[in-house]
PDB file of N, CA and C in Angstrom:
ATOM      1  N   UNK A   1      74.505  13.900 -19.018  1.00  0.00           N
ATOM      2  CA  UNK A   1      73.446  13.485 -18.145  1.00  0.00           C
ATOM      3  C   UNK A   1      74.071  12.905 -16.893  1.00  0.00           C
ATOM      4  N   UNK A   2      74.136  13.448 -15.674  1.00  0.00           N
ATOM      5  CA  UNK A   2      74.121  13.005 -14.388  1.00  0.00           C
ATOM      6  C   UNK A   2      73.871  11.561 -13.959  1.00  0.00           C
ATOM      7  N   UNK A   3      74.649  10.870 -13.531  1.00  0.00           N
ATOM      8  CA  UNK A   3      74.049   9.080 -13.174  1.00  0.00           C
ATOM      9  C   UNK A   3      73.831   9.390 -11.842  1.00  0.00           C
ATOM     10  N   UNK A   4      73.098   8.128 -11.610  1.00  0.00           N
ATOM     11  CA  UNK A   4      72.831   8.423  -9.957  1.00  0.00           C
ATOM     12  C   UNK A   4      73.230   7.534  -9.311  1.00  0.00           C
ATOM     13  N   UNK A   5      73.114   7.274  -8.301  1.00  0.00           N
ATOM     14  CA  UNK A   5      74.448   6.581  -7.413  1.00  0.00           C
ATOM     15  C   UNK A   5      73.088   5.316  -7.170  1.00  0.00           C
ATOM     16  N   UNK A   6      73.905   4.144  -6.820  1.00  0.00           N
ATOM     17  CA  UNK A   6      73.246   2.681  -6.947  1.00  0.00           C
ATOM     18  C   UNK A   6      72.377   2.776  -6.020  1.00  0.00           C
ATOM     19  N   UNK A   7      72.605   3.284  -4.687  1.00  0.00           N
ATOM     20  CA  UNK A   7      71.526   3.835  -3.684  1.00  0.00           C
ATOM     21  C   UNK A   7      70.042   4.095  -4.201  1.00  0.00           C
ATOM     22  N   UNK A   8      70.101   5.578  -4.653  1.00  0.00           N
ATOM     23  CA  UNK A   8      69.570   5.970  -5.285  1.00  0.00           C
ATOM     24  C   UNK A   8      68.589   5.189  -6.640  1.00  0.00           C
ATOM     25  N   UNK A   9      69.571   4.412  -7.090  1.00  0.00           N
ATOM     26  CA  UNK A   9      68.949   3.506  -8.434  1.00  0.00           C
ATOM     27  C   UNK A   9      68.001   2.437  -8.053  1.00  0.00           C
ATOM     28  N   UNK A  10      68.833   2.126  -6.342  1.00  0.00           N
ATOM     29  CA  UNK A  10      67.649   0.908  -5.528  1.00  0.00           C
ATOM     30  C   UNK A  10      66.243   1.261  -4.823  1.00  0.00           C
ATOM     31  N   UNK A  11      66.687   2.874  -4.695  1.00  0.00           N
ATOM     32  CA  UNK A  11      65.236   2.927  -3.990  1.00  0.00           C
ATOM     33  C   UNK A  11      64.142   3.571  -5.177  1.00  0.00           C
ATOM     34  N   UNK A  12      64.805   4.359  -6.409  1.00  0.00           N
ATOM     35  CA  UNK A  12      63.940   4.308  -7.354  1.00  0.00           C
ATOM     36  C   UNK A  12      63.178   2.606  -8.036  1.00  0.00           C
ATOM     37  N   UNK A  13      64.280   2.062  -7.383  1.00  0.00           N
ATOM     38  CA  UNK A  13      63.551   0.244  -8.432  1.00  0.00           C
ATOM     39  C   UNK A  13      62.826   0.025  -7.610  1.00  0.00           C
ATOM     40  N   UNK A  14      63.080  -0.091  -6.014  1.00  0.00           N
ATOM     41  CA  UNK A  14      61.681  -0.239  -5.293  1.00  0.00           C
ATOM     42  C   UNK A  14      60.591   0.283  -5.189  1.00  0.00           C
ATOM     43  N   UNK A  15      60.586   2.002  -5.245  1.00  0.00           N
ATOM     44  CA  UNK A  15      59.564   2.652  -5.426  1.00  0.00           C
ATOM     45  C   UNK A  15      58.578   1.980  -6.126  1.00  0.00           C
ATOM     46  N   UNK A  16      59.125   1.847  -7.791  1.00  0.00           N
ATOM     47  CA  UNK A  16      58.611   1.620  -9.026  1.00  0.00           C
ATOM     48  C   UNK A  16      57.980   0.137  -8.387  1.00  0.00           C
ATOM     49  N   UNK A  17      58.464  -0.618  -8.206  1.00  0.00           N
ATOM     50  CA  UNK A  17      58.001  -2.042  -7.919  1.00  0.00           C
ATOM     51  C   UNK A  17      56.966  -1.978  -6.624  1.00  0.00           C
ATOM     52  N   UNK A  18      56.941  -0.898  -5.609  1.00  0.00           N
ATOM     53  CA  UNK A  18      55.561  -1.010  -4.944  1.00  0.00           C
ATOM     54  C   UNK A  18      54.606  -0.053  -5.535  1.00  0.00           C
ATOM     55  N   UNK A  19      54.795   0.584  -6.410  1.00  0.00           N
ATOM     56  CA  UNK A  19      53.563   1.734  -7.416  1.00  0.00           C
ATOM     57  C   UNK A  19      52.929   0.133  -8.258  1.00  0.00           C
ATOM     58  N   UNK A  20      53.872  -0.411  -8.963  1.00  0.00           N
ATOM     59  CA  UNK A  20      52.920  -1.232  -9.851  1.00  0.00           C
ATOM     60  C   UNK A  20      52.776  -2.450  -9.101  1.00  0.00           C
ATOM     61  N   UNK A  21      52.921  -2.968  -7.637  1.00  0.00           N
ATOM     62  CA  UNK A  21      52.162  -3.485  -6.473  1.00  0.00           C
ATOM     63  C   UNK A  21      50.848  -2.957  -6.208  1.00  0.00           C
ATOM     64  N   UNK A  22      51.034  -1.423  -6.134  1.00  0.00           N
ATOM     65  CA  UNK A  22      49.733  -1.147  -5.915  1.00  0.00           C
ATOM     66  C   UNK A  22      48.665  -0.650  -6.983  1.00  0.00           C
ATOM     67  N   UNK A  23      49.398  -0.402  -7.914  1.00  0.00           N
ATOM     68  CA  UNK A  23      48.089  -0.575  -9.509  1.00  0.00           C
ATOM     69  C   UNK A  23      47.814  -1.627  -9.426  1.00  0.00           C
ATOM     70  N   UNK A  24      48.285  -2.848  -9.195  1.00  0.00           N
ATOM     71  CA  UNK A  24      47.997  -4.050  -9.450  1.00  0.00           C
ATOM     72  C   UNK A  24      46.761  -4.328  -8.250  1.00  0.00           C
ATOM     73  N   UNK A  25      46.509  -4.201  -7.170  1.00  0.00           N
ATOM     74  CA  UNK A  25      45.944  -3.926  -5.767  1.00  0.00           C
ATOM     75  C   UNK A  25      44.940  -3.459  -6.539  1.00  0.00           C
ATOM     76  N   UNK A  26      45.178  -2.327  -6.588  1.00  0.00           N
ATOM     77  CA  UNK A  26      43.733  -1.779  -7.373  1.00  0.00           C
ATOM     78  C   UNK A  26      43.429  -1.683  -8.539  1.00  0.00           C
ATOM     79  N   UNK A  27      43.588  -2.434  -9.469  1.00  0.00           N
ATOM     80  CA  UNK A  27      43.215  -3.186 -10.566  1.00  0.00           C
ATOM     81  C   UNK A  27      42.358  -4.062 -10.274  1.00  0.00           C
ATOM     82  N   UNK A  28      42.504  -5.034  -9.293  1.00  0.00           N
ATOM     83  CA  UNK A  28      42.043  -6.212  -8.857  1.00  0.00           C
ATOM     84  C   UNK A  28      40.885  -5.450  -7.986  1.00  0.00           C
ATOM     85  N   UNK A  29      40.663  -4.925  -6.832  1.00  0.00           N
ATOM     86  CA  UNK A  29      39.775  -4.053  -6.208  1.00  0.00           C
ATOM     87  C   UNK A  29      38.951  -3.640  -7.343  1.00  0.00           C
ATOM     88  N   UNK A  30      39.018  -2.611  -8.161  1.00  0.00           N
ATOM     89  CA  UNK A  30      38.251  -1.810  -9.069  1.00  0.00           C
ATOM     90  C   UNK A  30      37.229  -2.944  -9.989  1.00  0.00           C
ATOM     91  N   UNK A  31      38.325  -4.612  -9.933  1.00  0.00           N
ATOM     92  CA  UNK A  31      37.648  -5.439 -11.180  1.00  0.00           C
ATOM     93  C   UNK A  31      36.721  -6.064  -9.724  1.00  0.00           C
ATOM     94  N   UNK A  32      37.040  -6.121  -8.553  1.00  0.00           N
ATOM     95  CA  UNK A  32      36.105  -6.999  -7.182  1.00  0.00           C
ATOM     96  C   UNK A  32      34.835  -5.619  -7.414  1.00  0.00           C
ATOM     97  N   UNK A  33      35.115  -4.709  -7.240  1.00  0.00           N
ATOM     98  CA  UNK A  33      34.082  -3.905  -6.888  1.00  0.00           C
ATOM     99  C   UNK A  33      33.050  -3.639  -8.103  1.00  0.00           C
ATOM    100  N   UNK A  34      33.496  -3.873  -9.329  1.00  0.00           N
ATOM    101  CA  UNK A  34      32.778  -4.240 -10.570  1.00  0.00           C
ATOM    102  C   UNK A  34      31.814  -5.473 -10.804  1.00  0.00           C
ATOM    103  N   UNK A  35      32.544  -6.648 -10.415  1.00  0.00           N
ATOM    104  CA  UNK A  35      31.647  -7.700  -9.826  1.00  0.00           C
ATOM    105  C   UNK A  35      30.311  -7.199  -8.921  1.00  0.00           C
ATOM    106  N   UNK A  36      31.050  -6.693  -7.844  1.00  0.00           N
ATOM    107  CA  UNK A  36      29.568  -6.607  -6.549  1.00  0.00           C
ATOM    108  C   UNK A  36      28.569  -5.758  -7.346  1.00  0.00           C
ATOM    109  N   UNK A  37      28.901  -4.477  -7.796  1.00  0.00           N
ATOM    110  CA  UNK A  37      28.159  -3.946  -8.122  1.00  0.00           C
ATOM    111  C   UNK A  37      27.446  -4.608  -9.668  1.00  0.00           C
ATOM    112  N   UNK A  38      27.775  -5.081  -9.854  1.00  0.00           N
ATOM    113  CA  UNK A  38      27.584  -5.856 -11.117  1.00  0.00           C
ATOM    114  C   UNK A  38      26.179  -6.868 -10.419  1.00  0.00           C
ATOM    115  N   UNK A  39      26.779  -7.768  -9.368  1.00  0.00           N
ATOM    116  CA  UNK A  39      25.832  -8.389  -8.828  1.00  0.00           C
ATOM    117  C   UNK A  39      24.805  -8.098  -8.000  1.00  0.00           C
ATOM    118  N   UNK A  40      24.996  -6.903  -7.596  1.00  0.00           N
ATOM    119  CA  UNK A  40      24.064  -5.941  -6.678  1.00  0.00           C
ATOM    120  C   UNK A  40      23.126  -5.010  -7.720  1.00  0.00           C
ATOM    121  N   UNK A  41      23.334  -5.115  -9.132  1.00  0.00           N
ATOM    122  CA  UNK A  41      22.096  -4.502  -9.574  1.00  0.00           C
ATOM    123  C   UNK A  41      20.725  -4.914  -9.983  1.00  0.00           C
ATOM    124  N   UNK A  42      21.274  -6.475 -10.210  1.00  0.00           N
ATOM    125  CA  UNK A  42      20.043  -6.895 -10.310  1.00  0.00           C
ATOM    126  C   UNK A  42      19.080  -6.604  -8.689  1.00  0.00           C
ATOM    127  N   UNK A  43      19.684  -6.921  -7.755  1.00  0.00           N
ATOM    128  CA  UNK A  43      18.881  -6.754  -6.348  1.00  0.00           C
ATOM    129  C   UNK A  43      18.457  -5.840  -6.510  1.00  0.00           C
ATOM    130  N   UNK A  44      19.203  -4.492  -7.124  1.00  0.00           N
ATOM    131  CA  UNK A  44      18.824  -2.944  -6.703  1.00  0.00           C
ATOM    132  C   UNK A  44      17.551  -2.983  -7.687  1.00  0.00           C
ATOM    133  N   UNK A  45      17.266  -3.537  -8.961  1.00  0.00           N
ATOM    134  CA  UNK A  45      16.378  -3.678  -9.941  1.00  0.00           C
ATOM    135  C   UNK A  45      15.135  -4.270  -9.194  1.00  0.00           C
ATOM    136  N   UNK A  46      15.137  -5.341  -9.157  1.00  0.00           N
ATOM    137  CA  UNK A  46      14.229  -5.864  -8.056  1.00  0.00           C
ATOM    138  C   UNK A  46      13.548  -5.293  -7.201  1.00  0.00           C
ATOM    139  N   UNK A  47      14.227  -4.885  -6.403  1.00  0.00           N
ATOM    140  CA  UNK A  47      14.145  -4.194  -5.212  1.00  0.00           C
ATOM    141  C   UNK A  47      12.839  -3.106  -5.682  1.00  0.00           C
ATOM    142  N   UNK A  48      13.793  -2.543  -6.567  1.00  0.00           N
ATOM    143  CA  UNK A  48      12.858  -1.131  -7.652  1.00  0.00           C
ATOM    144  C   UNK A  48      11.550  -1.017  -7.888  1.00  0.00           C
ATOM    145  N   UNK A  49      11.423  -2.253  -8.337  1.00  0.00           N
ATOM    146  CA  UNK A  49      10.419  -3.117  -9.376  1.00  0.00           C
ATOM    147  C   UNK A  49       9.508  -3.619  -7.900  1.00  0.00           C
ATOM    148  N   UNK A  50       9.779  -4.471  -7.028  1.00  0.00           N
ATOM    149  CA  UNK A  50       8.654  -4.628  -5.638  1.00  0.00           C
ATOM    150  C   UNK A  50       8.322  -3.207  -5.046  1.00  0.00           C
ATOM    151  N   UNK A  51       9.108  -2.485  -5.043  1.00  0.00           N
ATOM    152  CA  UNK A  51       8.862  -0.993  -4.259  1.00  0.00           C
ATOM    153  C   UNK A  51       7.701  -0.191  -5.586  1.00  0.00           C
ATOM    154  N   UNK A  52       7.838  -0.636  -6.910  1.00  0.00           N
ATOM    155  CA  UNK A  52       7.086   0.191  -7.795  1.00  0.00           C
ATOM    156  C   UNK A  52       5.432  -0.558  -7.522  1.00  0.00           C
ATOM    157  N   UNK A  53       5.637  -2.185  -7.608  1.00  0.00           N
ATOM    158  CA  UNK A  53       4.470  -2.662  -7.364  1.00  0.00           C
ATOM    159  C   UNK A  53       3.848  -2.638  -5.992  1.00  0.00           C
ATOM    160  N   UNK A  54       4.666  -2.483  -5.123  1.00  0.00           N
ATOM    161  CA  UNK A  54       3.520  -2.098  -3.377  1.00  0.00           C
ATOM    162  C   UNK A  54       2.918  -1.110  -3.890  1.00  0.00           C
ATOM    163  N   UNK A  55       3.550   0.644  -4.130  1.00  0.00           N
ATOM    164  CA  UNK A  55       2.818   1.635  -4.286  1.00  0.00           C
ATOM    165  C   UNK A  55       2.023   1.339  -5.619  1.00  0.00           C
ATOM    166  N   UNK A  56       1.974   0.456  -6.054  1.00  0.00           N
ATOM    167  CA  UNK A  56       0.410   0.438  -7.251  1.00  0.00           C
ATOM    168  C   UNK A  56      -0.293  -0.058  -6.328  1.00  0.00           C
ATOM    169  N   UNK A  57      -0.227  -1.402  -5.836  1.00  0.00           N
ATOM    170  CA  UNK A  57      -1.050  -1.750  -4.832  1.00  0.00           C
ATOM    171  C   UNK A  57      -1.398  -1.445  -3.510  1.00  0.00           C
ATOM    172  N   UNK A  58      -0.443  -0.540  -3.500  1.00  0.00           N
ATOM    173  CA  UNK A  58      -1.056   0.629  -1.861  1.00  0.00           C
ATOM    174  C   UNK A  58      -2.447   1.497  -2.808  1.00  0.00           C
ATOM    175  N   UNK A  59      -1.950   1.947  -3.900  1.00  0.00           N
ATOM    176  CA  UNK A  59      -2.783   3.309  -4.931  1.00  0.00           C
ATOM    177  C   UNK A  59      -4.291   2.368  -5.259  1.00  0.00           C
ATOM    178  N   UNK A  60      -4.091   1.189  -5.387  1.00  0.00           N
ATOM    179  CA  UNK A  60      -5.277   0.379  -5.735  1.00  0.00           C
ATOM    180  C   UNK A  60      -6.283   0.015  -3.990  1.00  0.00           C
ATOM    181  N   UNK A  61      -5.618  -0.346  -3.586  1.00  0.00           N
ATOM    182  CA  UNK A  61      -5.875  -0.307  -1.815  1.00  0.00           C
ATOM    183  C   UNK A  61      -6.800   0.834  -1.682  1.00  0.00           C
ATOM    184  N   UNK A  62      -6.511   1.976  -1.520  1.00  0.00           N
ATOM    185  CA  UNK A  62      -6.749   3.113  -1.395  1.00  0.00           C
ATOM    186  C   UNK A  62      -8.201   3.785  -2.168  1.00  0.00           C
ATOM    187  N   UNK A  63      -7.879   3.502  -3.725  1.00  0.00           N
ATOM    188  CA  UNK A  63      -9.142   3.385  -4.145  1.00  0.00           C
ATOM    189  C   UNK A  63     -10.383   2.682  -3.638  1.00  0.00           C
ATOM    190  N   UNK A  64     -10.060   1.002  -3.688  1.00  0.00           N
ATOM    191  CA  UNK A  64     -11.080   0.189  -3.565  1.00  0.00           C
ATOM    192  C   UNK A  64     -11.758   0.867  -1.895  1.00  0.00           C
ATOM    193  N   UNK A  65     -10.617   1.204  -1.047  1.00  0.00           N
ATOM    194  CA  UNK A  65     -10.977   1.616   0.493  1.00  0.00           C
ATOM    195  C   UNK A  65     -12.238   2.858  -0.160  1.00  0.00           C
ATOM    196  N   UNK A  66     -11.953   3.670  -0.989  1.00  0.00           N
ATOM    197  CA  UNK A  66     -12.906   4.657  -0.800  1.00  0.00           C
ATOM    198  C   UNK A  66     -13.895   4.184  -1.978  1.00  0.00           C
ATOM    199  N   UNK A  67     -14.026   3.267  -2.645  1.00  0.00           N
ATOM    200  CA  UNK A  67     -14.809   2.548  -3.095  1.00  0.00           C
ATOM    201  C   UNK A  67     -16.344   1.915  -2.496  1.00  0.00           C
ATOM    202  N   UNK A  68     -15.493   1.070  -1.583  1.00  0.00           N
ATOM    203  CA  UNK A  68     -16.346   0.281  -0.576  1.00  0.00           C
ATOM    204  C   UNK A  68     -16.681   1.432   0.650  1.00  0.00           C
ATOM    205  N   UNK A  69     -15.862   2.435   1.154  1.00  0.00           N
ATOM    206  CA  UNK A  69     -16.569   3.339   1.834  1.00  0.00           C
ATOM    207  C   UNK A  69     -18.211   4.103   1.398  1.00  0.00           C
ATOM    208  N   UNK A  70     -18.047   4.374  -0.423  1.00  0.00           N
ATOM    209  CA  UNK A  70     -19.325   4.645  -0.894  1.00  0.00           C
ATOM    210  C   UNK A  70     -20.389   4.134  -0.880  1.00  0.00           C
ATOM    211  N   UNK A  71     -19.916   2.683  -0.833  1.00  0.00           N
ATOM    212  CA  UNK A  71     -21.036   1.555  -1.215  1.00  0.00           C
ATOM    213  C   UNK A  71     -21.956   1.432   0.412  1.00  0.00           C
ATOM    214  N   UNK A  72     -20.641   1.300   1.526  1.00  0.00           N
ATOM    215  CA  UNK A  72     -20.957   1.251   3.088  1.00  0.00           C
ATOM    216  C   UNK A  72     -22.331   2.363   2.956  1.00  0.00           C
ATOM    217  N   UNK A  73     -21.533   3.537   2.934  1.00  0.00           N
ATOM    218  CA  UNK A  73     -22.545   5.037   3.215  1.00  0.00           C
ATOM    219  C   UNK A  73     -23.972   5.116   2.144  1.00  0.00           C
ATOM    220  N   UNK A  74     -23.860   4.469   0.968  1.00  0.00           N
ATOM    221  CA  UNK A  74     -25.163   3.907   0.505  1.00  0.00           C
ATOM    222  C   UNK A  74     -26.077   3.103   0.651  1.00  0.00           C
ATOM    223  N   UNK A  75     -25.157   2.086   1.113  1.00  0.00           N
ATOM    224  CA  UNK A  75     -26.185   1.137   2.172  1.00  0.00           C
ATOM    225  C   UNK A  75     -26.480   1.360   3.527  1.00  0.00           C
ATOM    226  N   UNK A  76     -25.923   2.658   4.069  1.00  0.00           N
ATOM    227  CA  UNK A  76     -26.150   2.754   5.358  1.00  0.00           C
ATOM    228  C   UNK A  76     -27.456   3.377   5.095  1.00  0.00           C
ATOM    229  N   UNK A  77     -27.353   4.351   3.868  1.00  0.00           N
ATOM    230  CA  UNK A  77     -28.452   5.751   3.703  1.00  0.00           C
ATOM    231  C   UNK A  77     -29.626   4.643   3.651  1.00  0.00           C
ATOM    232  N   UNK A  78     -29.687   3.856   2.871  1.00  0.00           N
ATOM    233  CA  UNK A  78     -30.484   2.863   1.796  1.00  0.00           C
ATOM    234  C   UNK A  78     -31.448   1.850   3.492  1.00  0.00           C
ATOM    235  N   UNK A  79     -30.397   1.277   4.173  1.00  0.00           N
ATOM    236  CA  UNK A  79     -31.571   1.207   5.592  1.00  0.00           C
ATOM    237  C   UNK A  79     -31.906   1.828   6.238  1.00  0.00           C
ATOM    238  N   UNK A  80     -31.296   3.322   6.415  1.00  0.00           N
ATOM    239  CA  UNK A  80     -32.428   3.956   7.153  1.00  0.00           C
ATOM    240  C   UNK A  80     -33.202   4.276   6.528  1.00  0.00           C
ATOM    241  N   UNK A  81     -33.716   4.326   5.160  1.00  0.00           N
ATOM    242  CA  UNK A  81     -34.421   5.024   4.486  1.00  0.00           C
ATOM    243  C   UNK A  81     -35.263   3.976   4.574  1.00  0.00           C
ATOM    244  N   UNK A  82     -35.077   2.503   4.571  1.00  0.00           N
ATOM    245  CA  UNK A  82     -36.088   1.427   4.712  1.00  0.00           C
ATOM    246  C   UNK A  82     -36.676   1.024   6.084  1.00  0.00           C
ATOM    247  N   UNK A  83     -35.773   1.342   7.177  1.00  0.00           N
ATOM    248  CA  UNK A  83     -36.250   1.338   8.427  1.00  0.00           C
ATOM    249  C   UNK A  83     -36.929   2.520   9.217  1.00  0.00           C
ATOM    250  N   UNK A  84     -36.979   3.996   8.152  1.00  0.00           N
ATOM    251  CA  UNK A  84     -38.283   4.437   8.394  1.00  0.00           C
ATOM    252  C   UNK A  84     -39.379   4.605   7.914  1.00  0.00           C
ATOM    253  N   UNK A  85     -39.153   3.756   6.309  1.00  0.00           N
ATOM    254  CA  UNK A  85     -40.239   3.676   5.978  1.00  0.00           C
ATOM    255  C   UNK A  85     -41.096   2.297   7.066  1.00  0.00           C
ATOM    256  N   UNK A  86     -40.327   1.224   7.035  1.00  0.00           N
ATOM    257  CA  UNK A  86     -41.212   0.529   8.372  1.00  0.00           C
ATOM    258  C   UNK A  86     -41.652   0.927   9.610  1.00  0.00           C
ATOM    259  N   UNK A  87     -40.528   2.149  10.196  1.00  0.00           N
ATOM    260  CA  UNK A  87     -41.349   2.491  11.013  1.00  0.00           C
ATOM    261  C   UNK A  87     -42.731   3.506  10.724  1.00  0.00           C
ATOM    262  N   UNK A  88     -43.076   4.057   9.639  1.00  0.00           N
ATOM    263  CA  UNK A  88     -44.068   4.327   9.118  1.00  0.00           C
ATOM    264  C   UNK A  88     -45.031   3.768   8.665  1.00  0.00           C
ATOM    265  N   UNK A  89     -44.612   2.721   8.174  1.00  0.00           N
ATOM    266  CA  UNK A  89     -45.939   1.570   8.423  1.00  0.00           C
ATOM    267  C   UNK A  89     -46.473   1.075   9.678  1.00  0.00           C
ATOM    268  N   UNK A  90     -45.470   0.952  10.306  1.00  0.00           N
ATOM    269  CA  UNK A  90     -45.779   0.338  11.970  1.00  0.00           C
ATOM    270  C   UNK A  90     -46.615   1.456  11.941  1.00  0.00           C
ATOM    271  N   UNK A  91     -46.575   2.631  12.015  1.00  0.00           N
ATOM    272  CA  UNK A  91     -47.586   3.472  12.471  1.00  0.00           C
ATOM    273  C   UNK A  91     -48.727   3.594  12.031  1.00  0.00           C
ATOM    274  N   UNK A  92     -48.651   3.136  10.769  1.00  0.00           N
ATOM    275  CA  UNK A  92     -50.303   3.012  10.426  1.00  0.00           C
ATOM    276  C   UNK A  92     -50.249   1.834  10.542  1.00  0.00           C
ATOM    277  N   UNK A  93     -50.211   0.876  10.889  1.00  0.00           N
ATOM    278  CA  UNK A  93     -50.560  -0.343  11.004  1.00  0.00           C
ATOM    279  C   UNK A  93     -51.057  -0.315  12.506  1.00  0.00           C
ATOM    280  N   UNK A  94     -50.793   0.374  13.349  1.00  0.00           N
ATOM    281  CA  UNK A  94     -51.289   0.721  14.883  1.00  0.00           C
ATOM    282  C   UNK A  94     -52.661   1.107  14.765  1.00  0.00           C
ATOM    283  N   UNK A  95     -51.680   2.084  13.867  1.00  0.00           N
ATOM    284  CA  UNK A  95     -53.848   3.250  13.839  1.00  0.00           C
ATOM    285  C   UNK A  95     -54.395   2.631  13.259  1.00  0.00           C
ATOM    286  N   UNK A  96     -54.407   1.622  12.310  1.00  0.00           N
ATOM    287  CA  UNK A  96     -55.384   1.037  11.392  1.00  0.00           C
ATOM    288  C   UNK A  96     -55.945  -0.026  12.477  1.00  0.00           C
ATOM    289  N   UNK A  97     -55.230  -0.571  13.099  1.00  0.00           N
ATOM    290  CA  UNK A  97     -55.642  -1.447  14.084  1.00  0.00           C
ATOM    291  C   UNK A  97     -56.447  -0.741  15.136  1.00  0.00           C
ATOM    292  N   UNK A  98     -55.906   0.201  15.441  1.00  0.00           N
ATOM    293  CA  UNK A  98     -57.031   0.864  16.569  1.00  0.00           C
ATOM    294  C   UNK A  98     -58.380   1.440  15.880  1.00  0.00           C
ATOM    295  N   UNK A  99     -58.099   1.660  14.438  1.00  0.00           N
ATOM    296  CA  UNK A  99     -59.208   1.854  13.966  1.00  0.00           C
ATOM    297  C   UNK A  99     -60.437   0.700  13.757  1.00  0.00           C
ATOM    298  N   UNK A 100     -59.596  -0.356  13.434  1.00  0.00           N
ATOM    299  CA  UNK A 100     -60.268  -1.764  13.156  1.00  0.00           C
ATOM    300  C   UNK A 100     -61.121  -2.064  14.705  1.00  0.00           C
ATOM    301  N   UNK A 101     -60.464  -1.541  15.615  1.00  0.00           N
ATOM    302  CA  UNK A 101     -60.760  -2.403  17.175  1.00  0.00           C
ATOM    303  C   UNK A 101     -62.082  -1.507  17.331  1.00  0.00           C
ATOM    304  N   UNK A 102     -61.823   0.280  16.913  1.00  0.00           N
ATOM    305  CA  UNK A 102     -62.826   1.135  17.500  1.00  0.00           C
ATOM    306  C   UNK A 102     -63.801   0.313  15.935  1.00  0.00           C
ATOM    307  N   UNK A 103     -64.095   0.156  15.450  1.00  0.00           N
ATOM    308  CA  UNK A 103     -65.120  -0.308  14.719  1.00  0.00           C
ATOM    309  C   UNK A 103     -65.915  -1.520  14.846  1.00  0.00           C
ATOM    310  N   UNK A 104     -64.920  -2.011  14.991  1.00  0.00           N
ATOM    311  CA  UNK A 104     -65.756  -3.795  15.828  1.00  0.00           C
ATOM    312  C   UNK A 104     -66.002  -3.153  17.237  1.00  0.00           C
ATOM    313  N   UNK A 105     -65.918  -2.526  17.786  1.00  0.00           N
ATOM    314  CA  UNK A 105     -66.834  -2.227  19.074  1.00  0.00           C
ATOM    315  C   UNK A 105     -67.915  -1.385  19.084  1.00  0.00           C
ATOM    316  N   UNK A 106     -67.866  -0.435  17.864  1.00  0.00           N
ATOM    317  CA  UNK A 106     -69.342   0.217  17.270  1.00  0.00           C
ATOM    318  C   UNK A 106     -70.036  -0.592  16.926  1.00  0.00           C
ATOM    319  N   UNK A 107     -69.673  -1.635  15.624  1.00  0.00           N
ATOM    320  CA  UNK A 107     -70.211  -2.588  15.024  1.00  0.00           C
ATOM    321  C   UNK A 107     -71.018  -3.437  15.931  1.00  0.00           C
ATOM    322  N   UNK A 108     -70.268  -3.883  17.178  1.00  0.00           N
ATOM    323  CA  UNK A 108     -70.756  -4.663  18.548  1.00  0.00           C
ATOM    324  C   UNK A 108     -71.991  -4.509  19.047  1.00  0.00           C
ATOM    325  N   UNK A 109     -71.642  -2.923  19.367  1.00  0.00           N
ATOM    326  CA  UNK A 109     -72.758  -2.068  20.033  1.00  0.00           C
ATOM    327  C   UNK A 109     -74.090  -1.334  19.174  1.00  0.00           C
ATOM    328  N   UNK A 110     -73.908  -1.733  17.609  1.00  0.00           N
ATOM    329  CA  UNK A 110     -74.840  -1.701  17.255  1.00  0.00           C
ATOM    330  C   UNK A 110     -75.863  -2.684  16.392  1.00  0.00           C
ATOM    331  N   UNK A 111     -75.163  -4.176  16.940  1.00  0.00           N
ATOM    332  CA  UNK A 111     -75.486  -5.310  16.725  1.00  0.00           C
ATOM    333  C   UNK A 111     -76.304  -5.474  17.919  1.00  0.00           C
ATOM    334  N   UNK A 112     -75.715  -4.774  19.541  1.00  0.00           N
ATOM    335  CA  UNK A 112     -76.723  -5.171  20.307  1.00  0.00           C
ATOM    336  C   UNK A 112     -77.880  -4.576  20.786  1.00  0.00           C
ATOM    337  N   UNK A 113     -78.577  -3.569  19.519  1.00  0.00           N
ATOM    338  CA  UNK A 113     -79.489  -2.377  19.688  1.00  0.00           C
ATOM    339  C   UNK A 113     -80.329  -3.012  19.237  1.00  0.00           C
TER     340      UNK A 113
END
């Protein structure tokens, strides 16, 4: 087996000693980035969970909107249907009155015969 010259033996020991510098680097990185994400899921959960409950309560919004739109357009139908029946009374309540007036002036005129 071939030896290798001390040169050689020093820059293989350094090599080796900045490789497990840098496993060590990122050992430590891989265990930091385990943390964050570790601590960033509950947020991301959360987060999840408010974004699931707006869209129920956008979906409930939405209903009640076309809810109360029905109720609006029923009560809209519901007074005009009562404000022409008054104006249909107003109208006989005119003619009945003009009828009442033309009768007390017959009645008048044949009180003074």
């Amino acid at each position: 087996m071939p030896t290798l010259s001390p040169s050689l033996l020093q820059i293989s020991w350094h090599m080796k000693e900045q490789l497990n510098v840098a496993q060590a680097r990122l050992a430590h990185q891989a265990s930091a980035a385990a943390a964050v994400a570790a601590d960033a899921s509950p947020d991301a959960h959360a987060s999840a969970t408010l974004l699931e409950q707006e869209q129920q309560l956008n979906a409930t919004l939405v209903e009640e909107t076309e809810l109360l739109h029905q109720h609006v357009t029923r009560a809209d139908a519901a007074t005009m249907a009562v404000m022409a029946d008054a104006e249909d009374k107003g109208v006989r309540l005119r003619a009945c009155m003009a009828d009442s007036k033309q009768l007390h002036k017959e009645c008048c005129n044949l009180m003074k015969r």
